[in-house]
PDB file of N, CA and C in Angstrom:
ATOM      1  N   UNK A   1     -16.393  -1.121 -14.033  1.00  0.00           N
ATOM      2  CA  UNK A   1     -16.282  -1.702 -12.715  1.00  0.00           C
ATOM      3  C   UNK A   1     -14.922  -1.318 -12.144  1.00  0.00           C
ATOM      4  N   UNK A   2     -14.863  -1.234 -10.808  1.00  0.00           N
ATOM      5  CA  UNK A   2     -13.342  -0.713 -10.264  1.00  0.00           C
ATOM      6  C   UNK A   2     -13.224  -1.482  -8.922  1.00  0.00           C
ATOM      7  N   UNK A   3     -12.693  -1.879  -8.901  1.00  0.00           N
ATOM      8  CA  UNK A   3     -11.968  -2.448  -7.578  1.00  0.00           C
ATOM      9  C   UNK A   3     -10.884  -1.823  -6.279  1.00  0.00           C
ATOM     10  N   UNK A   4     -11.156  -2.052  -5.071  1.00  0.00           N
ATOM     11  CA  UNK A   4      -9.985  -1.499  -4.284  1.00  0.00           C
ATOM     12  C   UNK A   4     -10.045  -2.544  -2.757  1.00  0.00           C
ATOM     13  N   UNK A   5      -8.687  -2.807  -2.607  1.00  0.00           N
ATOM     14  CA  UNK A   5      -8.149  -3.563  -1.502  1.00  0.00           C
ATOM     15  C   UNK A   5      -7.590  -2.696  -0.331  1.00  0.00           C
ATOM     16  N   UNK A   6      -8.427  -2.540   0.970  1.00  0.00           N
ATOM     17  CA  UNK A   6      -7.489  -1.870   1.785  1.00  0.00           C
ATOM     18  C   UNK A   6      -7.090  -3.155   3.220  1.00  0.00           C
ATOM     19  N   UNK A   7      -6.577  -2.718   3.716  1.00  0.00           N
ATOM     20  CA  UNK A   7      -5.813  -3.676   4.621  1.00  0.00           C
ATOM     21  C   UNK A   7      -5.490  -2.178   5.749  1.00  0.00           C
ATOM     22  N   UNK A   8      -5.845  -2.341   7.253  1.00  0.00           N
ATOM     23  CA  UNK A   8      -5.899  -1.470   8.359  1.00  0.00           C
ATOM     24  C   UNK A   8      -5.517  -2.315   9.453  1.00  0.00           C
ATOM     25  N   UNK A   9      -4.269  -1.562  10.402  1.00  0.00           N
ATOM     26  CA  UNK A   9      -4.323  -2.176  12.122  1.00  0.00           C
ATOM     27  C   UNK A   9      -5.462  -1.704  12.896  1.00  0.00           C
ATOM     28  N   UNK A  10      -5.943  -2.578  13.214  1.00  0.00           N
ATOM     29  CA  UNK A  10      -7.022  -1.571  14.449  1.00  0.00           C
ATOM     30  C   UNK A  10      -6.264  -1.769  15.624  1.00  0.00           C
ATOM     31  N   UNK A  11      -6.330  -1.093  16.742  1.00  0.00           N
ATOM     32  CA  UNK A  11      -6.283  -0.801  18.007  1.00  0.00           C
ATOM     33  C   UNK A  11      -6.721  -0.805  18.710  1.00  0.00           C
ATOM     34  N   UNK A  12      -8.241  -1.307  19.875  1.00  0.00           N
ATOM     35  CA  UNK A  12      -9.360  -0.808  20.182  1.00  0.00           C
ATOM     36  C   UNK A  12      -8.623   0.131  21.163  1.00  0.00           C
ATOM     37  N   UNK A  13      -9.718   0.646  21.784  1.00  0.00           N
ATOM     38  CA  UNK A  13      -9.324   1.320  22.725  1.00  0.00           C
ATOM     39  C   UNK A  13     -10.166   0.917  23.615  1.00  0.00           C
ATOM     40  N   UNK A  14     -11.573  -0.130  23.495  1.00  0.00           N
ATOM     41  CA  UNK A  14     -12.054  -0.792  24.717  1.00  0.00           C
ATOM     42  C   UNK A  14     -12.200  -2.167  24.081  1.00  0.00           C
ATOM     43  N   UNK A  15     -12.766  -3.281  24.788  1.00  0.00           N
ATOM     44  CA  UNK A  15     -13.065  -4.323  24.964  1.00  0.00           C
ATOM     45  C   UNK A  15     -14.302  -4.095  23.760  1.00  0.00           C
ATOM     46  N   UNK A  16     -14.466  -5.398  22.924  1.00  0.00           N
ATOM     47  CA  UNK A  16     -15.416  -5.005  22.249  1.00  0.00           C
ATOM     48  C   UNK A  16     -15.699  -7.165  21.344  1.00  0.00           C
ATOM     49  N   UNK A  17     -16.415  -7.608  22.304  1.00  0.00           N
ATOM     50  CA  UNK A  17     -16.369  -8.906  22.241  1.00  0.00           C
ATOM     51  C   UNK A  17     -17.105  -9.528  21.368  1.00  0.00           C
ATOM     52  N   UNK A  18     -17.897  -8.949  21.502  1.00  0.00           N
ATOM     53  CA  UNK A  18     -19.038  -8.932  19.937  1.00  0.00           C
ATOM     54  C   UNK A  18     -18.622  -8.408  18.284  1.00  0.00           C
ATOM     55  N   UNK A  19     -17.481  -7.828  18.364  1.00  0.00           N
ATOM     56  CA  UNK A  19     -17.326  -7.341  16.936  1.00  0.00           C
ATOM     57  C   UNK A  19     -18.172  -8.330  16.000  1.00  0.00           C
ATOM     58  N   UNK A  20     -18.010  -7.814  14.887  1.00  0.00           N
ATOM     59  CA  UNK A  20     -18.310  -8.947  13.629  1.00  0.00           C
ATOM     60  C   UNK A  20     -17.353  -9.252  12.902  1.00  0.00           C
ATOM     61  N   UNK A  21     -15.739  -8.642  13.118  1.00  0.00           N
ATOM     62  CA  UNK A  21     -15.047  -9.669  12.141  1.00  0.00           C
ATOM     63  C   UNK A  21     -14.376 -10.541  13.420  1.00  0.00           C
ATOM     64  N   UNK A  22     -14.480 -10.100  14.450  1.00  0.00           N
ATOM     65  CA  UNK A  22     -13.661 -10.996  15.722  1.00  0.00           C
ATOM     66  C   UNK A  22     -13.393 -10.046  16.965  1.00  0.00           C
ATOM     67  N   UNK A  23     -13.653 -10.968  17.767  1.00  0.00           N
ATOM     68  CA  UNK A  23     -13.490 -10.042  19.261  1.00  0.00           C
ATOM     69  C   UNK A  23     -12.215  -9.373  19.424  1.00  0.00           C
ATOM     70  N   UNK A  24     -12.398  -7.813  19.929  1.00  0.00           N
ATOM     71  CA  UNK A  24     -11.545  -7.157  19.780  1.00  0.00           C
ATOM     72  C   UNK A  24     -11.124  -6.728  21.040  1.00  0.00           C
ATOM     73  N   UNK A  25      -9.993  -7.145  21.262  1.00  0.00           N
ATOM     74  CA  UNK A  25      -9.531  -6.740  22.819  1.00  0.00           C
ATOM     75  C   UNK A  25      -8.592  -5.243  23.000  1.00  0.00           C
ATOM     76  N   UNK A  26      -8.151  -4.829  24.097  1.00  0.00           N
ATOM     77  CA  UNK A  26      -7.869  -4.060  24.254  1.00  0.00           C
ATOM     78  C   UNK A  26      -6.061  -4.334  24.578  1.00  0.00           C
ATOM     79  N   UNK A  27      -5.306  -3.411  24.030  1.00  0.00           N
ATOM     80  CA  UNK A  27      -3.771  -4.362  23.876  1.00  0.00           C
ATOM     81  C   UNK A  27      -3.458  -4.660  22.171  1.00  0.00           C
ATOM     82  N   UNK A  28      -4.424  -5.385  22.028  1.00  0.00           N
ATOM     83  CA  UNK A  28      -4.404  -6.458  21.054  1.00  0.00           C
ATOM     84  C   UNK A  28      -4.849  -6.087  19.450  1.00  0.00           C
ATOM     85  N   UNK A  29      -3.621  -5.487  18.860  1.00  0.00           N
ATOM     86  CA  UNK A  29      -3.552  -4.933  17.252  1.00  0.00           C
ATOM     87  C   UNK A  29      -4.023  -6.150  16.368  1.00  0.00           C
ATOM     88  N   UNK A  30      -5.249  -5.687  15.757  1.00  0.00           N
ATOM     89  CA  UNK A  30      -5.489  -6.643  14.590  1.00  0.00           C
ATOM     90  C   UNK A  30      -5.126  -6.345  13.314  1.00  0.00           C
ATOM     91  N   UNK A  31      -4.606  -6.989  12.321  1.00  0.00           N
ATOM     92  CA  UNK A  31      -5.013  -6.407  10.826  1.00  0.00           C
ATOM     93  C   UNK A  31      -6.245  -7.199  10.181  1.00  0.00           C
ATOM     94  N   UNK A  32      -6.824  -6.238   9.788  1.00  0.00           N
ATOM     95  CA  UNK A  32      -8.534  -6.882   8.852  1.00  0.00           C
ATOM     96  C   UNK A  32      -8.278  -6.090   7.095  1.00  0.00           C
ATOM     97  N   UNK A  33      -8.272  -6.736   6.513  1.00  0.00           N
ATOM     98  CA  UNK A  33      -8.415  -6.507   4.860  1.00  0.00           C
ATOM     99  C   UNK A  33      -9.967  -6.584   4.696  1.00  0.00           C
ATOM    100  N   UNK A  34      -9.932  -5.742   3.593  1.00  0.00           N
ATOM    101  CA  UNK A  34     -11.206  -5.591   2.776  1.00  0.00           C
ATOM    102  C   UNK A  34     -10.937  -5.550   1.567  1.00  0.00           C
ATOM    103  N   UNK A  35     -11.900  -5.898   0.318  1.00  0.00           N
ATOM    104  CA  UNK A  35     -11.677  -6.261  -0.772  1.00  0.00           C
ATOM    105  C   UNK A  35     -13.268  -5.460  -0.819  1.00  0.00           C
ATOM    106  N   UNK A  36     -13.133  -4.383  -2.177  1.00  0.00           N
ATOM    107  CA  UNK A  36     -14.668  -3.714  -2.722  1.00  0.00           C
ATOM    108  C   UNK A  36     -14.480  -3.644  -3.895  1.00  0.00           C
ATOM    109  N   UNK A  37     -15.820  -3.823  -4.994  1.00  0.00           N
ATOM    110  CA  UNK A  37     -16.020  -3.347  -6.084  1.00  0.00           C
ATOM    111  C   UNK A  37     -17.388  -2.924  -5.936  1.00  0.00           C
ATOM    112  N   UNK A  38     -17.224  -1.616  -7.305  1.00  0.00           N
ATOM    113  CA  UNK A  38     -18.159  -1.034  -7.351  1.00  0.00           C
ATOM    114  C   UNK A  38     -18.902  -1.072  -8.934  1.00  0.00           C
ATOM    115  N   UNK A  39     -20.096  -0.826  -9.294  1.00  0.00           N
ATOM    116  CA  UNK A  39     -19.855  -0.091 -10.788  1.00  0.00           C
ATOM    117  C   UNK A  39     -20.966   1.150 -10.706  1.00  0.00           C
ATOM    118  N   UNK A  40     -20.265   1.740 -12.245  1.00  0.00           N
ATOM    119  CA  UNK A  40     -20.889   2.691 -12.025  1.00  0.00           C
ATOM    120  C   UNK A  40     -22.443   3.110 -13.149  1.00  0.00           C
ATOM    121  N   UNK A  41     -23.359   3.651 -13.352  1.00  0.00           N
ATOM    122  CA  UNK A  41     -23.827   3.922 -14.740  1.00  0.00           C
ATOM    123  C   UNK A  41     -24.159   5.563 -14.422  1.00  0.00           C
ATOM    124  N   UNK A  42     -23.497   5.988 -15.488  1.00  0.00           N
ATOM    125  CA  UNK A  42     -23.312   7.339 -15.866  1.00  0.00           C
ATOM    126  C   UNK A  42     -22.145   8.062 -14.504  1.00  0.00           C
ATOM    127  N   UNK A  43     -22.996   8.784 -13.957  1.00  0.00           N
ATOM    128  CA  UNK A  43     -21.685   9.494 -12.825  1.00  0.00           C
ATOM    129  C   UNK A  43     -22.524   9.024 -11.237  1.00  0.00           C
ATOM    130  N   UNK A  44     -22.849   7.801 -11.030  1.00  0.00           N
ATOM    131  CA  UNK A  44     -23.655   7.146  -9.900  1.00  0.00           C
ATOM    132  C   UNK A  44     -23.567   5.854  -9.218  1.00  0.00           C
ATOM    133  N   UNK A  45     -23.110   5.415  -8.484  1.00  0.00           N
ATOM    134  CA  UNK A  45     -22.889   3.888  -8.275  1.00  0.00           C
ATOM    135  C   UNK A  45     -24.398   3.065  -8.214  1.00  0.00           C
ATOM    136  N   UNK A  46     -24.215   2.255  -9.274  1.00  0.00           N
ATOM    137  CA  UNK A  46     -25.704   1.292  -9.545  1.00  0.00           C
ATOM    138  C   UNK A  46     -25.247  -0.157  -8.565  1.00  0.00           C
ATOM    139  N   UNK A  47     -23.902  -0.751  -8.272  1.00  0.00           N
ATOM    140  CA  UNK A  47     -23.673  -1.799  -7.373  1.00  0.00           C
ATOM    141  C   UNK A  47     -22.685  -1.567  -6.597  1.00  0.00           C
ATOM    142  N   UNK A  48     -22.212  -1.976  -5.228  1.00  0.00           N
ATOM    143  CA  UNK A  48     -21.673  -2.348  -4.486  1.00  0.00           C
ATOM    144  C   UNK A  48     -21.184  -3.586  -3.912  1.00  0.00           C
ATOM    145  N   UNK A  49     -20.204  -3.608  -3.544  1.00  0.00           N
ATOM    146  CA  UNK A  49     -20.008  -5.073  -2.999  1.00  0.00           C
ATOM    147  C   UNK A  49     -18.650  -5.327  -1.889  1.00  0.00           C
ATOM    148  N   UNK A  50     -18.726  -5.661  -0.913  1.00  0.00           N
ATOM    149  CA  UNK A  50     -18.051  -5.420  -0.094  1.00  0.00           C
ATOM    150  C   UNK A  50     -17.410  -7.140   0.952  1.00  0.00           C
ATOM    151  N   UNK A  51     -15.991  -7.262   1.109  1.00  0.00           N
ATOM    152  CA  UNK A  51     -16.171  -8.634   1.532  1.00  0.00           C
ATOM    153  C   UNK A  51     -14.730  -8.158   2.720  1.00  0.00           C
ATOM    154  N   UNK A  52     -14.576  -9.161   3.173  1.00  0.00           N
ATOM    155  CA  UNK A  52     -13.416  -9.165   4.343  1.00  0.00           C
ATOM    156  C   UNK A  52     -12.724 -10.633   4.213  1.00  0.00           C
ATOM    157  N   UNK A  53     -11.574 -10.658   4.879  1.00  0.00           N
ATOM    158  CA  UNK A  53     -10.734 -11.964   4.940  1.00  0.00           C
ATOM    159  C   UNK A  53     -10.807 -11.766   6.679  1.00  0.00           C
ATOM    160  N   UNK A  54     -10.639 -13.307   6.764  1.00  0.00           N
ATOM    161  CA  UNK A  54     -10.396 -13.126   8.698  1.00  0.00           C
ATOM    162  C   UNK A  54      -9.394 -12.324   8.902  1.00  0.00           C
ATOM    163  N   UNK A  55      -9.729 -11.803  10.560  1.00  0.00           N
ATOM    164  CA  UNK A  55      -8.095 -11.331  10.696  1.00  0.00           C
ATOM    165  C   UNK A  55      -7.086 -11.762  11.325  1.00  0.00           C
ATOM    166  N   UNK A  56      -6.290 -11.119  11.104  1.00  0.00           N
ATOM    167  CA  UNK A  56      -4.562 -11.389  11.713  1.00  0.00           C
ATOM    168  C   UNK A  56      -4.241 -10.975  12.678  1.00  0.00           C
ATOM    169  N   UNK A  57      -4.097 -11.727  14.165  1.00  0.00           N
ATOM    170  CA  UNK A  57      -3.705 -10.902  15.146  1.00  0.00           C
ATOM    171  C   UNK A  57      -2.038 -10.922  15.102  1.00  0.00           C
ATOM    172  N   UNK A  58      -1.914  -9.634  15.284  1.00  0.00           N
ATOM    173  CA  UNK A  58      -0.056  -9.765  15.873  1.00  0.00           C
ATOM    174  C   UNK A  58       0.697  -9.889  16.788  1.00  0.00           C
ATOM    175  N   UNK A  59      -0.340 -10.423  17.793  1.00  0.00           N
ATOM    176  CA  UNK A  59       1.000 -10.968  19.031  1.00  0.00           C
ATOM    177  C   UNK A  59       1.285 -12.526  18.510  1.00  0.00           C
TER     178      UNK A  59
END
């Protein structure tokens, strides 16, 4: 099994009110983390798993 944490600013570049981790405005830098594990059997991924933390706006 292997694990990896990434953490990204987004930027939009339009209005986008519907997102799914939170409405994303334009201006307005978010940071969103992700947390994944995977495993593998033989040289193939047999699971996935994928989660998010809310995000962080920075103004």
């Amino acid at each position: 099994m292997a694990f990896a944490r990434s953490q990204r600013m987004v930027r939009p570049e339009r209005d986008v009110p519907d997102h799914f981790l939170t409405p994303l405005v334009v201006g307005q830098e978010v940071t969103v983390c992700f947390f994944a594990s995977y495993e593998l059997r033989g040289d193939r991924i047999a699971a996935f798993r994928l989660a998010w933390w809310p995000p962080v706006s920075s103004d």
